[in-house]
PDB file of N, CA and C in Angstrom:
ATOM      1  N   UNK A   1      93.152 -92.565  61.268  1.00  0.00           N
ATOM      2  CA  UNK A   1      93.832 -91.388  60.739  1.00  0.00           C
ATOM      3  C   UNK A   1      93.558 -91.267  59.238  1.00  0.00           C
ATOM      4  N   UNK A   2      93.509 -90.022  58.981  1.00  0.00           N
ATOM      5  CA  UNK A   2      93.079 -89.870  57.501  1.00  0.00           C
ATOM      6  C   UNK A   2      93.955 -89.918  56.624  1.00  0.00           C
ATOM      7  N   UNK A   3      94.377 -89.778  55.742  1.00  0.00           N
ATOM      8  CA  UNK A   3      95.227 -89.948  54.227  1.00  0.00           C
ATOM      9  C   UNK A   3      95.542 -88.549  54.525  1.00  0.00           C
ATOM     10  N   UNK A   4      97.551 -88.799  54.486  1.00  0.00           N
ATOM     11  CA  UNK A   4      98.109 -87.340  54.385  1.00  0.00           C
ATOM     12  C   UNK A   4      98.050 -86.793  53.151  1.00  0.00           C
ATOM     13  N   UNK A   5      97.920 -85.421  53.071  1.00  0.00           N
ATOM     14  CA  UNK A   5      97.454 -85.065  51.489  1.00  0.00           C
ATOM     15  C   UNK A   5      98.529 -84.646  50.438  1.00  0.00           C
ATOM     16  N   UNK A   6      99.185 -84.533  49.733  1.00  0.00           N
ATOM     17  CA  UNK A   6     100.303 -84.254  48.939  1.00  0.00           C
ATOM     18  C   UNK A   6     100.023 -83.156  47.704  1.00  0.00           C
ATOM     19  N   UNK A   7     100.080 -82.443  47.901  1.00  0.00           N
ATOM     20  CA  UNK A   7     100.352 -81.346  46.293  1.00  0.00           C
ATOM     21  C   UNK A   7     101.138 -81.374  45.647  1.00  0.00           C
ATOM     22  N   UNK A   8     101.324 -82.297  44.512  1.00  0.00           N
ATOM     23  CA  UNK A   8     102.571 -81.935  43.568  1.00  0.00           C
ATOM     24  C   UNK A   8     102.313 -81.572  42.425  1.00  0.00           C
ATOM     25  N   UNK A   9     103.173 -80.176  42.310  1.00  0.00           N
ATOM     26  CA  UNK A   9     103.286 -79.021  41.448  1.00  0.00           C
ATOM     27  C   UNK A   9     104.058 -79.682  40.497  1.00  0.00           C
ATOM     28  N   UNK A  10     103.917 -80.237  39.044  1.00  0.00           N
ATOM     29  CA  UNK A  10     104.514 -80.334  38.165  1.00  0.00           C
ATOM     30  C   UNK A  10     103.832 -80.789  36.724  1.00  0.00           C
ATOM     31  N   UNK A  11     104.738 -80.155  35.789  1.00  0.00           N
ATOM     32  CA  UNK A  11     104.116 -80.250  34.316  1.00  0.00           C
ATOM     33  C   UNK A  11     104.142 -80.887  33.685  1.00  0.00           C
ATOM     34  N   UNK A  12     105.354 -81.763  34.267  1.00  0.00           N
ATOM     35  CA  UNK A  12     105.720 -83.088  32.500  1.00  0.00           C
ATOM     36  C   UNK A  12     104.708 -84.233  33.294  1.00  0.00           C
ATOM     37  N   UNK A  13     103.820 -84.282  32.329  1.00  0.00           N
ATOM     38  CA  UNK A  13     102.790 -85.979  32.903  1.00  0.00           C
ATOM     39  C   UNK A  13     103.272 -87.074  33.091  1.00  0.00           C
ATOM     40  N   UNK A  14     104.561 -87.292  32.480  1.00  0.00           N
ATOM     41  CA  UNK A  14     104.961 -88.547  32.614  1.00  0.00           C
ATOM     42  C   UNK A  14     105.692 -89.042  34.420  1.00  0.00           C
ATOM     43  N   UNK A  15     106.298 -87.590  34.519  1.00  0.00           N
ATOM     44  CA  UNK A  15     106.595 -87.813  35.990  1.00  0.00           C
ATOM     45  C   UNK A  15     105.334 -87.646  37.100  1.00  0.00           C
ATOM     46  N   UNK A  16     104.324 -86.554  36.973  1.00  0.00           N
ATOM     47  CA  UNK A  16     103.350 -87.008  37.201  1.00  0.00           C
ATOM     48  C   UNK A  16     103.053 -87.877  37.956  1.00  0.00           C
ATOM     49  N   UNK A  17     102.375 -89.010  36.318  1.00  0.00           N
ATOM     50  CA  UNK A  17     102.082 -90.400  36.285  1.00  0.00           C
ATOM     51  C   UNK A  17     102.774 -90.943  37.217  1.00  0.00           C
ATOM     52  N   UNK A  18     103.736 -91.171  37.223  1.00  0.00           N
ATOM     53  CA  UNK A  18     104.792 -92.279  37.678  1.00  0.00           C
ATOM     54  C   UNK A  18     104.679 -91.623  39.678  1.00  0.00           C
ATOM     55  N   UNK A  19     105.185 -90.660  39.431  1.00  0.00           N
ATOM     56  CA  UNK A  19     105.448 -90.483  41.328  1.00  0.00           C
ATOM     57  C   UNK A  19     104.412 -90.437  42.160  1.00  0.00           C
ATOM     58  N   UNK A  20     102.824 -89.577  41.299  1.00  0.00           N
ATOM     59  CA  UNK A  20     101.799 -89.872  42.080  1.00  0.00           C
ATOM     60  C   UNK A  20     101.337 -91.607  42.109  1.00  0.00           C
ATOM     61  N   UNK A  21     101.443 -92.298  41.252  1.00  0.00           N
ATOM     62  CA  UNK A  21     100.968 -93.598  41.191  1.00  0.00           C
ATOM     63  C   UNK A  21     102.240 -94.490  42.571  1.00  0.00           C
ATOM     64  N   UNK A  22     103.338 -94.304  42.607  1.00  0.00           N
ATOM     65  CA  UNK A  22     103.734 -94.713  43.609  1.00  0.00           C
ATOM     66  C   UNK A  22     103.770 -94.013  45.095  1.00  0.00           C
ATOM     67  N   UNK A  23     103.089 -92.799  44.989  1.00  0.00           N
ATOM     68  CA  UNK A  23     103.305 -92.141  46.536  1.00  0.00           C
ATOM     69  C   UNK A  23     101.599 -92.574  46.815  1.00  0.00           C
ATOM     70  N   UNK A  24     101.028 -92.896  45.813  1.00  0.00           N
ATOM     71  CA  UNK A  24      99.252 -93.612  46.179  1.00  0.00           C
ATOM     72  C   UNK A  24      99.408 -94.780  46.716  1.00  0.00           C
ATOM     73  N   UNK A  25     100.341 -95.224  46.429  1.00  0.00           N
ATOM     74  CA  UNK A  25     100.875 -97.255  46.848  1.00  0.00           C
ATOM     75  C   UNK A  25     101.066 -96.518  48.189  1.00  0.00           C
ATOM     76  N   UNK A  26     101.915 -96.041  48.645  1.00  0.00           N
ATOM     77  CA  UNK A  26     102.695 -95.662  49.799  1.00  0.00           C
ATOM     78  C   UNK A  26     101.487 -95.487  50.706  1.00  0.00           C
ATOM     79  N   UNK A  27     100.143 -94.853  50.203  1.00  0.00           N
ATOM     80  CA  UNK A  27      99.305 -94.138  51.298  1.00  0.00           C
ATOM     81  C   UNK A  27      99.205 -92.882  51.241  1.00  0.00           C
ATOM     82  N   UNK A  28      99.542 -92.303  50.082  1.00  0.00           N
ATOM     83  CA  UNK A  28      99.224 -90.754  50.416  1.00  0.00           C
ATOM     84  C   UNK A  28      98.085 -90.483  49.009  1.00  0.00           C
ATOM     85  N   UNK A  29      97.520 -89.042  49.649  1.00  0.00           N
ATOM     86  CA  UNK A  29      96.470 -88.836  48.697  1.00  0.00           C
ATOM     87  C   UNK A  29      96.497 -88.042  47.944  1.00  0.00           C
ATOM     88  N   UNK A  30      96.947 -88.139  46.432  1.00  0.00           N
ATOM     89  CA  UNK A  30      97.781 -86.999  45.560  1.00  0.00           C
ATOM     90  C   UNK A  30      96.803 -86.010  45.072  1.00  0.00           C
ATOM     91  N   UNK A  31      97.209 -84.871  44.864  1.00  0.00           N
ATOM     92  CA  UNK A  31      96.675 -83.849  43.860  1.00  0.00           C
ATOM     93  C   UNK A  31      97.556 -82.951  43.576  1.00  0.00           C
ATOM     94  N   UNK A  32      96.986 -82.729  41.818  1.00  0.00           N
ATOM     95  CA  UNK A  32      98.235 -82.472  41.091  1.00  0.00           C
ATOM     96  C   UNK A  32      97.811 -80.694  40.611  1.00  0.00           C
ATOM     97  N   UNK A  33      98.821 -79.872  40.384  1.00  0.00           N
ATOM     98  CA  UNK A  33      99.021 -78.755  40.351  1.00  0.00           C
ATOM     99  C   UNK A  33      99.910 -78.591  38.394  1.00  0.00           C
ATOM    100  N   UNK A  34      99.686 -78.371  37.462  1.00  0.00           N
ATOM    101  CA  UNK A  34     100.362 -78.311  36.443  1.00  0.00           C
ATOM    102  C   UNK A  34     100.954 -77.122  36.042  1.00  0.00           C
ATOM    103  N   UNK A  35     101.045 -76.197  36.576  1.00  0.00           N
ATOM    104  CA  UNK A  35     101.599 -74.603  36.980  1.00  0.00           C
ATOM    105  C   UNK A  35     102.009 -74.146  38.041  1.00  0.00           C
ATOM    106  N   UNK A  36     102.601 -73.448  37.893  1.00  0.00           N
ATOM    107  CA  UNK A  36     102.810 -72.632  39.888  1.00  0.00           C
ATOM    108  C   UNK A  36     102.025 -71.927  39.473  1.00  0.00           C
ATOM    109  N   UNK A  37     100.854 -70.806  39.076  1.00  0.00           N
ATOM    110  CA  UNK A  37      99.109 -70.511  39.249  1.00  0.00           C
ATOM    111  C   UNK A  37      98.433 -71.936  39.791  1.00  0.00           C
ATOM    112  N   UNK A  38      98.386 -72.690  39.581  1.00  0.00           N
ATOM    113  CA  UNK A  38      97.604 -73.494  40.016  1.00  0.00           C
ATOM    114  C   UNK A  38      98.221 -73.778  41.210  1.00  0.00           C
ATOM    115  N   UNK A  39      99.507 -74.395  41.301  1.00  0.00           N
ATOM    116  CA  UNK A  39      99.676 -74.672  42.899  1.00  0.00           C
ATOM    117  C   UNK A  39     100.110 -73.887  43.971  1.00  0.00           C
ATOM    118  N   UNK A  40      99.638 -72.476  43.668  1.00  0.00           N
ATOM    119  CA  UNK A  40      99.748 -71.226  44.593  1.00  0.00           C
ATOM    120  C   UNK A  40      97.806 -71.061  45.267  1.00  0.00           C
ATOM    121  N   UNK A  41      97.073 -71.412  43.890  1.00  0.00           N
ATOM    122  CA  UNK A  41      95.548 -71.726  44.187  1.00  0.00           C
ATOM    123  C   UNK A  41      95.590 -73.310  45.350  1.00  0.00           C
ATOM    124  N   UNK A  42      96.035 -74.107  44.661  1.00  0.00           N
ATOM    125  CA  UNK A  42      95.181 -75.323  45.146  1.00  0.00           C
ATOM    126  C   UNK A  42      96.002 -75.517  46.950  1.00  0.00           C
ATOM    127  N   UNK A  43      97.584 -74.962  46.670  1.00  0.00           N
ATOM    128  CA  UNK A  43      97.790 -74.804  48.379  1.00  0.00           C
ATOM    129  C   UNK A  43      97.207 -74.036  49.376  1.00  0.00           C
ATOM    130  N   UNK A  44      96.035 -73.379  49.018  1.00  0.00           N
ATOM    131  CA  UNK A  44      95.113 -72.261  49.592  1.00  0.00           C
ATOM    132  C   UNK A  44      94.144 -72.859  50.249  1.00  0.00           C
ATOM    133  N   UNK A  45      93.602 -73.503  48.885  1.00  0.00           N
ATOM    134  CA  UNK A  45      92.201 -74.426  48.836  1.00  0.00           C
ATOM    135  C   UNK A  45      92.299 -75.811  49.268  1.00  0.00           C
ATOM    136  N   UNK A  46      93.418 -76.754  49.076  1.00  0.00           N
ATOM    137  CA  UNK A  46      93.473 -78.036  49.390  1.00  0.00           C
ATOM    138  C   UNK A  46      93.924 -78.210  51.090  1.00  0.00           C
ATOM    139  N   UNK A  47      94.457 -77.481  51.354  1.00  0.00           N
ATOM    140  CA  UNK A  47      95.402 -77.345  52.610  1.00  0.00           C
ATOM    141  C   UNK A  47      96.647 -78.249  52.967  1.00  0.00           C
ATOM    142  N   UNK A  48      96.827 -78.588  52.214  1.00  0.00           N
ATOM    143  CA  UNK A  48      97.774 -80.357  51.917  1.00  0.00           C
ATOM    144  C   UNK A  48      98.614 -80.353  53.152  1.00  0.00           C
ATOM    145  N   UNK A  49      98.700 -81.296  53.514  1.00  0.00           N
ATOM    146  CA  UNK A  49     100.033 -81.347  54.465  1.00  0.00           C
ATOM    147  C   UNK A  49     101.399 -81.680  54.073  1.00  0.00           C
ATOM    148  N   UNK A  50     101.814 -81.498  52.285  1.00  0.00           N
ATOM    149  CA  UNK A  50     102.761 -81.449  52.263  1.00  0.00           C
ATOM    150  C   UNK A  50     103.104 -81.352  50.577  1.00  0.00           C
ATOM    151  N   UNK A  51     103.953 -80.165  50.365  1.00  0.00           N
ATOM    152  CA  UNK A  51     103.765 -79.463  48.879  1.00  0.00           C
ATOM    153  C   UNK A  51     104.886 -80.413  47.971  1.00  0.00           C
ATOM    154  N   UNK A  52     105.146 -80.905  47.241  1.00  0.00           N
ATOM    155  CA  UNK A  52     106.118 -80.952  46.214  1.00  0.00           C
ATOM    156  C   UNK A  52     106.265 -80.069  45.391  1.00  0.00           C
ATOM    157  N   UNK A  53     107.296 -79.579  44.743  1.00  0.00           N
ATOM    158  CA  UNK A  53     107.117 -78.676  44.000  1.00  0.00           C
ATOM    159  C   UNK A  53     108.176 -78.711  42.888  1.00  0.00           C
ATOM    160  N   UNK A  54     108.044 -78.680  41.162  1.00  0.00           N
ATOM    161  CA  UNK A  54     108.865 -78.541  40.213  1.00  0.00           C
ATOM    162  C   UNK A  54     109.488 -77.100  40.522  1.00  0.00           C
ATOM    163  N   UNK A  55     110.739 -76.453  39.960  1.00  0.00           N
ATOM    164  CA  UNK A  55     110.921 -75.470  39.836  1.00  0.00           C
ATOM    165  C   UNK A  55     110.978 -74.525  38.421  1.00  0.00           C
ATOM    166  N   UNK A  56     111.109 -75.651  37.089  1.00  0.00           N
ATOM    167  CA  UNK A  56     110.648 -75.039  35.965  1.00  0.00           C
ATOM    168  C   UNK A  56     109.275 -75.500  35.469  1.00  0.00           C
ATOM    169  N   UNK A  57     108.425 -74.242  35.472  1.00  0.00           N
ATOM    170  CA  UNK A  57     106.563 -74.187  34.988  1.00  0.00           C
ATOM    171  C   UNK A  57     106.586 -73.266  34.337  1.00  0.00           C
ATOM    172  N   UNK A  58     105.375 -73.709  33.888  1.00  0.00           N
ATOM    173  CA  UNK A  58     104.845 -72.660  32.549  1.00  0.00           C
ATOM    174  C   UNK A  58     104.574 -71.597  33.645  1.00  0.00           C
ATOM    175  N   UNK A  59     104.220 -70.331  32.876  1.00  0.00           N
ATOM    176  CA  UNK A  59     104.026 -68.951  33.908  1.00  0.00           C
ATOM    177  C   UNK A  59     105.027 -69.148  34.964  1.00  0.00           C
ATOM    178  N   UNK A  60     104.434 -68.663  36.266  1.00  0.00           N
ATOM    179  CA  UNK A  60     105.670 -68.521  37.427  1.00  0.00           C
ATOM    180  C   UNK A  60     106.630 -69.530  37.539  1.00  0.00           C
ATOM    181  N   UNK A  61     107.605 -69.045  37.684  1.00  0.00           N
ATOM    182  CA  UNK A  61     108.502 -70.324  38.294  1.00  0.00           C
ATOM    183  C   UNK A  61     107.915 -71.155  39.362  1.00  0.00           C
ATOM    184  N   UNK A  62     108.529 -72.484  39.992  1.00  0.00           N
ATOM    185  CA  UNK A  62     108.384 -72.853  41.270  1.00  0.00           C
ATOM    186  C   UNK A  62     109.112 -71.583  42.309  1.00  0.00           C
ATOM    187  N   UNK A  63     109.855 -71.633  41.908  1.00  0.00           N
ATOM    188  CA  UNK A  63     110.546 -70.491  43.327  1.00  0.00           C
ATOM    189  C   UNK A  63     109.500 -69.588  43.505  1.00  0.00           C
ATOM    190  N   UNK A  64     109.076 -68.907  42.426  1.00  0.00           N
ATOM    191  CA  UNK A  64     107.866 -67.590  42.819  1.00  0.00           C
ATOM    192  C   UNK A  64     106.758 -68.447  43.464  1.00  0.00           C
ATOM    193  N   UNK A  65     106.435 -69.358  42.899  1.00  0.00           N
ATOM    194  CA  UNK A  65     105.026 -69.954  43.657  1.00  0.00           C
ATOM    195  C   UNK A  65     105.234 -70.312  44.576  1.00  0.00           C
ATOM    196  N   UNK A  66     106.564 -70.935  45.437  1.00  0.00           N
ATOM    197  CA  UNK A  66     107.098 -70.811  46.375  1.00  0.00           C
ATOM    198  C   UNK A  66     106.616 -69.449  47.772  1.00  0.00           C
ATOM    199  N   UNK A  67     107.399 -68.499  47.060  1.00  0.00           N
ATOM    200  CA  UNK A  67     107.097 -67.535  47.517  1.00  0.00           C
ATOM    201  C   UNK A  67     105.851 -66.818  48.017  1.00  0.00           C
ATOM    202  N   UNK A  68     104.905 -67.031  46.565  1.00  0.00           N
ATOM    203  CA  UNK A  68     103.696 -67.028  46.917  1.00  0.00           C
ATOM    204  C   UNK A  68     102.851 -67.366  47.558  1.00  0.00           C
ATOM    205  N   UNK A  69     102.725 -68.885  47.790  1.00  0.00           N
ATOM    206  CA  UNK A  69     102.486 -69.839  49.320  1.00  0.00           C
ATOM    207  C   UNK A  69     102.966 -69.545  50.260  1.00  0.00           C
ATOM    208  N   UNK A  70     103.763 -69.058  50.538  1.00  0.00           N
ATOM    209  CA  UNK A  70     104.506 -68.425  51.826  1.00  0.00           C
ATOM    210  C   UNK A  70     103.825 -67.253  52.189  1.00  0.00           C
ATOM    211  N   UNK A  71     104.111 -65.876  50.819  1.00  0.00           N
ATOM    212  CA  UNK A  71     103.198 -64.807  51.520  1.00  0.00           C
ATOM    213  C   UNK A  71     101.607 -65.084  51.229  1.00  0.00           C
ATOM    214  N   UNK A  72     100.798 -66.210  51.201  1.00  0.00           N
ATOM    215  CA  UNK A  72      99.679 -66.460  51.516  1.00  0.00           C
ATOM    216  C   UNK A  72      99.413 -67.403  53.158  1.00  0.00           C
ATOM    217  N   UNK A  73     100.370 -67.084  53.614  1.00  0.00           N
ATOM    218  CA  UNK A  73     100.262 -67.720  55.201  1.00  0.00           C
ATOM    219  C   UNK A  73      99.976 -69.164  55.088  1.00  0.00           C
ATOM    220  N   UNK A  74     100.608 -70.194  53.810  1.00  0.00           N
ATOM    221  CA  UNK A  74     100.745 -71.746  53.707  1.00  0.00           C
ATOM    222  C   UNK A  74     101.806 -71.508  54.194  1.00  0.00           C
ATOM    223  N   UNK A  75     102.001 -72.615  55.497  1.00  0.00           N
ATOM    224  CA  UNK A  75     103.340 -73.091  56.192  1.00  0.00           C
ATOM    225  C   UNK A  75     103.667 -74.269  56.030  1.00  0.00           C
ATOM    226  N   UNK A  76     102.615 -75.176  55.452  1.00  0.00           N
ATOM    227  CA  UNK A  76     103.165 -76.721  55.339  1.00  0.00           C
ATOM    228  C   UNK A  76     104.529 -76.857  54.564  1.00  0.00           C
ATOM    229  N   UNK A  77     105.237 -78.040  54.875  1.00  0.00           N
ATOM    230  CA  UNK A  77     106.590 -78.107  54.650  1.00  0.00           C
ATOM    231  C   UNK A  77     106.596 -78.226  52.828  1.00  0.00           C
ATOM    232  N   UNK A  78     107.362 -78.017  51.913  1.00  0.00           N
ATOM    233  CA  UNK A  78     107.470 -77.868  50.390  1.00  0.00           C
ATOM    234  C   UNK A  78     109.156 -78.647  50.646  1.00  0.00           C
ATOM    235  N   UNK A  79     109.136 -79.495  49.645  1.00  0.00           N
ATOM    236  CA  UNK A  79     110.125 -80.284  48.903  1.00  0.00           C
ATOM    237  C   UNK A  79     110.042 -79.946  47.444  1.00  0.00           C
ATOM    238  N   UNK A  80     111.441 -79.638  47.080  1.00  0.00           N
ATOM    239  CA  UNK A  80     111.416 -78.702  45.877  1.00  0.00           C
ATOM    240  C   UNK A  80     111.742 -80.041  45.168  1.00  0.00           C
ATOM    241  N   UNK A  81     111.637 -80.064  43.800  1.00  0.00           N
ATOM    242  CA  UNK A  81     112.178 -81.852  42.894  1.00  0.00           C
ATOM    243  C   UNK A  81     112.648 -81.050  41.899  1.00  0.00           C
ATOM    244  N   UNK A  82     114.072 -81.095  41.813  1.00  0.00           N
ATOM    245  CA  UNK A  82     114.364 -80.229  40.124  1.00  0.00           C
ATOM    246  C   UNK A  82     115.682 -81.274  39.640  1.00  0.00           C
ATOM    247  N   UNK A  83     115.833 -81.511  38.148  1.00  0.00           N
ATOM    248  CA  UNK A  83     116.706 -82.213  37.444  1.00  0.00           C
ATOM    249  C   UNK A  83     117.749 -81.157  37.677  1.00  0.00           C
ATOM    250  N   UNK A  84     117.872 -79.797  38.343  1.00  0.00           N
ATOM    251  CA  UNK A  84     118.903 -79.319  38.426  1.00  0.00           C
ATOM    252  C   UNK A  84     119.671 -79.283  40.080  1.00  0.00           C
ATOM    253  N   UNK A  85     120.896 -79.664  40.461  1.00  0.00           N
ATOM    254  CA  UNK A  85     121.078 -80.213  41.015  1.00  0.00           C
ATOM    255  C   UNK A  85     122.477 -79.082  41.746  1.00  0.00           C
ATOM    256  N   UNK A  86     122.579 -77.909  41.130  1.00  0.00           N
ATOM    257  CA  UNK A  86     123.454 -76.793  41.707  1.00  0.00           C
ATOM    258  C   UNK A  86     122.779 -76.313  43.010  1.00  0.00           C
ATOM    259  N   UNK A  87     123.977 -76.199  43.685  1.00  0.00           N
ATOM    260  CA  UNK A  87     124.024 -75.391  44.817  1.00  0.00           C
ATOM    261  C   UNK A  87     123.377 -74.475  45.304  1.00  0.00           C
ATOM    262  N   UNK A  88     123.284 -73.322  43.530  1.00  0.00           N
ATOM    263  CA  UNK A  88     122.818 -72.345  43.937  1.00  0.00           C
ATOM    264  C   UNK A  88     121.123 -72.569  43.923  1.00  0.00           C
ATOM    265  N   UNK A  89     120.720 -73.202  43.010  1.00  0.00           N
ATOM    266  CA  UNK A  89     119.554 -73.605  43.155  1.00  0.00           C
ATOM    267  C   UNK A  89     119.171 -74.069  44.516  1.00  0.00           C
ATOM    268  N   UNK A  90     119.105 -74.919  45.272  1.00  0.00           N
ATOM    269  CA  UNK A  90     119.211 -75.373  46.490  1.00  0.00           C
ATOM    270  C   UNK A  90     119.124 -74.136  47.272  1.00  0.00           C
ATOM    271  N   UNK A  91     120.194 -73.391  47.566  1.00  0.00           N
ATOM    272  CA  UNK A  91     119.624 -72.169  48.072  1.00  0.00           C
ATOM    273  C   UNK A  91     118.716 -71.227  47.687  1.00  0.00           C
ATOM    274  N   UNK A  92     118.462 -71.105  46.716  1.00  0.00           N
ATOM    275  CA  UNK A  92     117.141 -69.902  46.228  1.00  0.00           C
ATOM    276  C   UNK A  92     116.258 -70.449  46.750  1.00  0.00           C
ATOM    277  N   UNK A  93     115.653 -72.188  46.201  1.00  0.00           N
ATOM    278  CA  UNK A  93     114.659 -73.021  46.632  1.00  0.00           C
ATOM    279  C   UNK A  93     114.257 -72.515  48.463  1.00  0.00           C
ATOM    280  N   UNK A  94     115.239 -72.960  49.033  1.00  0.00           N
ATOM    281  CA  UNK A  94     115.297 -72.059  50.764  1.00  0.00           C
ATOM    282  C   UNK A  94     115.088 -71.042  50.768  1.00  0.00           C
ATOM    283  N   UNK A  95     115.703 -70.236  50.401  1.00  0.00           N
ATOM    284  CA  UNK A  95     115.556 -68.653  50.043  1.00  0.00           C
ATOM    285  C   UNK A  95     114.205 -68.704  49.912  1.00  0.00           C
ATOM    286  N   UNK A  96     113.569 -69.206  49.378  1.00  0.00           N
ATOM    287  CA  UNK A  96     111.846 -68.536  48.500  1.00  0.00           C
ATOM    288  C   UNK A  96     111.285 -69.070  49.473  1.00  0.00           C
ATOM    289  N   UNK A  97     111.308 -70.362  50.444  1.00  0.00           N
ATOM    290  CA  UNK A  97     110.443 -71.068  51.850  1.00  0.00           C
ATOM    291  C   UNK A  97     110.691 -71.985  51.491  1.00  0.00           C
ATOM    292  N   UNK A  98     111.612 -73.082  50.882  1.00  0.00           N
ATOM    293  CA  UNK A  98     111.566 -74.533  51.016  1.00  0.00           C
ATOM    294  C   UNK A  98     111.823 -74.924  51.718  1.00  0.00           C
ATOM    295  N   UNK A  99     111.313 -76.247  51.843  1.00  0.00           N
ATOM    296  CA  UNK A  99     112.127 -76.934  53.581  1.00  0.00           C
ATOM    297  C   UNK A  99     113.573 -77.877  53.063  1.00  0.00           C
ATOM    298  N   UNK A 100     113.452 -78.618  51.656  1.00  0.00           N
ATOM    299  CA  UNK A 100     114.187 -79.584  51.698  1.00  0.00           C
ATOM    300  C   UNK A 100     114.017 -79.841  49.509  1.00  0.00           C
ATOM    301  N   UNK A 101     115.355 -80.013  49.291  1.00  0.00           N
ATOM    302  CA  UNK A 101     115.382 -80.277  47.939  1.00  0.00           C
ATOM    303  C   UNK A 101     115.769 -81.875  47.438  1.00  0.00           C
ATOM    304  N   UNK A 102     115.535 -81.895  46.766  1.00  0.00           N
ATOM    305  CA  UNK A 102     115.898 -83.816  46.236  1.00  0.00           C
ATOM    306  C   UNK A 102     116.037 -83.040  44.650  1.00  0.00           C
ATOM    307  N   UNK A 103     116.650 -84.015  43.851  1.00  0.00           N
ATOM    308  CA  UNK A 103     116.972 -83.957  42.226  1.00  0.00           C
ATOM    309  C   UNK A 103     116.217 -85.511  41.971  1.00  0.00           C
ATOM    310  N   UNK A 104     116.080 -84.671  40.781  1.00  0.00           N
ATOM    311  CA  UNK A 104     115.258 -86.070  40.240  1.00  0.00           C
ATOM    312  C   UNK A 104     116.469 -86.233  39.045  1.00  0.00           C
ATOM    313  N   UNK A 105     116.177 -87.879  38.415  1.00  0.00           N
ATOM    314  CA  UNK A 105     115.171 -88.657  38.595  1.00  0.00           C
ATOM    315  C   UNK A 105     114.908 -89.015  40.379  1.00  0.00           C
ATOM    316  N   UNK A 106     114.009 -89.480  40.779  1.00  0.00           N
ATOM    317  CA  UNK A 106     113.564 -89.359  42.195  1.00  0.00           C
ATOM    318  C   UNK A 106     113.426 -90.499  42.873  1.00  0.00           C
ATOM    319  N   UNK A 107     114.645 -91.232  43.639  1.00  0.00           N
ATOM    320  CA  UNK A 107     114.548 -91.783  44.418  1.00  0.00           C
ATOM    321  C   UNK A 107     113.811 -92.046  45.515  1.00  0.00           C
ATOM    322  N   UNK A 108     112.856 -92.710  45.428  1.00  0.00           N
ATOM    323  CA  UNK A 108     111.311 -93.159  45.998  1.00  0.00           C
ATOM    324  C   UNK A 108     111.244 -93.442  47.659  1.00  0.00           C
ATOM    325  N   UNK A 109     112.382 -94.215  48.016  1.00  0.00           N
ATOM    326  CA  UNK A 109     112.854 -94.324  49.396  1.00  0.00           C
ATOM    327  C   UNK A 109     113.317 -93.143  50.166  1.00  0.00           C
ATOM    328  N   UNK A 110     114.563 -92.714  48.974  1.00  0.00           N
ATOM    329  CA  UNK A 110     114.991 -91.321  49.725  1.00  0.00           C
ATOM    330  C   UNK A 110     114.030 -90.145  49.927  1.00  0.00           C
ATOM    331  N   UNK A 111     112.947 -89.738  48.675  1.00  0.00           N
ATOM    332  CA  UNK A 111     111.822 -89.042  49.144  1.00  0.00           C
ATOM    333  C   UNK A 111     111.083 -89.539  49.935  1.00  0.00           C
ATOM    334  N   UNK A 112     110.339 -90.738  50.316  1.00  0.00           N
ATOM    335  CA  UNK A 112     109.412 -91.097  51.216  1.00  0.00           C
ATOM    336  C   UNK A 112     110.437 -90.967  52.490  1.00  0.00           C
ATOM    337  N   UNK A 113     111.810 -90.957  52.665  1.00  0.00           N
ATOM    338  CA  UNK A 113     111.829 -90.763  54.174  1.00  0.00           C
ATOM    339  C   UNK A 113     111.809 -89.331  54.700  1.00  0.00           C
ATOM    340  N   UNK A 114     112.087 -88.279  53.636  1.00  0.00           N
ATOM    341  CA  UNK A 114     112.256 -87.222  53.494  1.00  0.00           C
ATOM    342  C   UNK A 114     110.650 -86.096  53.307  1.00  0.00           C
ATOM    343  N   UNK A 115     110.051 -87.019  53.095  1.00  0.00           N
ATOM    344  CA  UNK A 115     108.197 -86.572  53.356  1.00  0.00           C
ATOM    345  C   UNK A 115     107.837 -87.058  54.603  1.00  0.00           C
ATOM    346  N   UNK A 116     108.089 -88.443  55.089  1.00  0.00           N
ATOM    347  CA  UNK A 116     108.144 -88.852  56.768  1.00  0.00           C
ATOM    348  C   UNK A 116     108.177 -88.091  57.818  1.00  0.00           C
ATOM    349  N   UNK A 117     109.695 -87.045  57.258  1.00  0.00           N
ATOM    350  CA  UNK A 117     110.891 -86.634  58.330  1.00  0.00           C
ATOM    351  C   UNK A 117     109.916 -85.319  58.512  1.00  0.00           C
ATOM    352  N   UNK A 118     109.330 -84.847  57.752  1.00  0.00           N
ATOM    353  CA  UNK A 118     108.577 -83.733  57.769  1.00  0.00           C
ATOM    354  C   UNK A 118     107.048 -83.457  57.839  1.00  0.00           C
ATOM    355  N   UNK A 119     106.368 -84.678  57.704  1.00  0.00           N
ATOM    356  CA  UNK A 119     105.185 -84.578  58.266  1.00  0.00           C
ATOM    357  C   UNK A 119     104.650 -85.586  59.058  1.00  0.00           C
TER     358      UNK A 119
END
């Protein structure tokens, strides 16, 4: 079986660094998106089997790029990661096509069972 593929949409490098370097330990095969323009492109082009996604980016929000992957006929499942941790957020995230939200800082277990549960 091949290496499941991961898109994660986010800008600050340091988290980055840190979550792709442990979801590479885990077995998965990262590529990184530093805009929602870019990870509205690379979920087109990469086909990932499974999106992460920041919700504050430079240019579009995550929610719009959200959206955007959606009305580009990407169905793979999206896990939204935001330091904001309201309710209402959580629902827009759904609202726009998410499958599932986590707050960071990012519990590594609780996301890996939560990327499992979905692909």
């Amino acid at each position: 079986m091949s290496e499941q593929q991961i898109l994660y949409v986010e800008d600050n490098e340091d988290n980055v660094y840190m979550l792709k370097r442990r979801l590479e330990r885990k077995g998965y095969q990262m590529h990184i998106a530093y805009t929602g323009e870019e990870g509205v492109e690379q979920a087109s082009s990469i086909k990932p089997d499974l999106i992460l996604m920041d919700l504050s980016l430079p240019g579009i929000s995550g929610f719009e790029a959200i959206v955007q992957i959606r009305a580009n006929g990407v169905e793979v499942p999206i896990i939204v990661l935001s330091a904001h941790a309201m309710d209402s957020y959580m629902d827009e995230a759904v609202a726009a096509g998410a499958n599932d939200f986590d707050t960071k800082p990012v519990d590594l277990k609780r996301l890996v069972q939560k990327i499992e549960s979905l692909i």
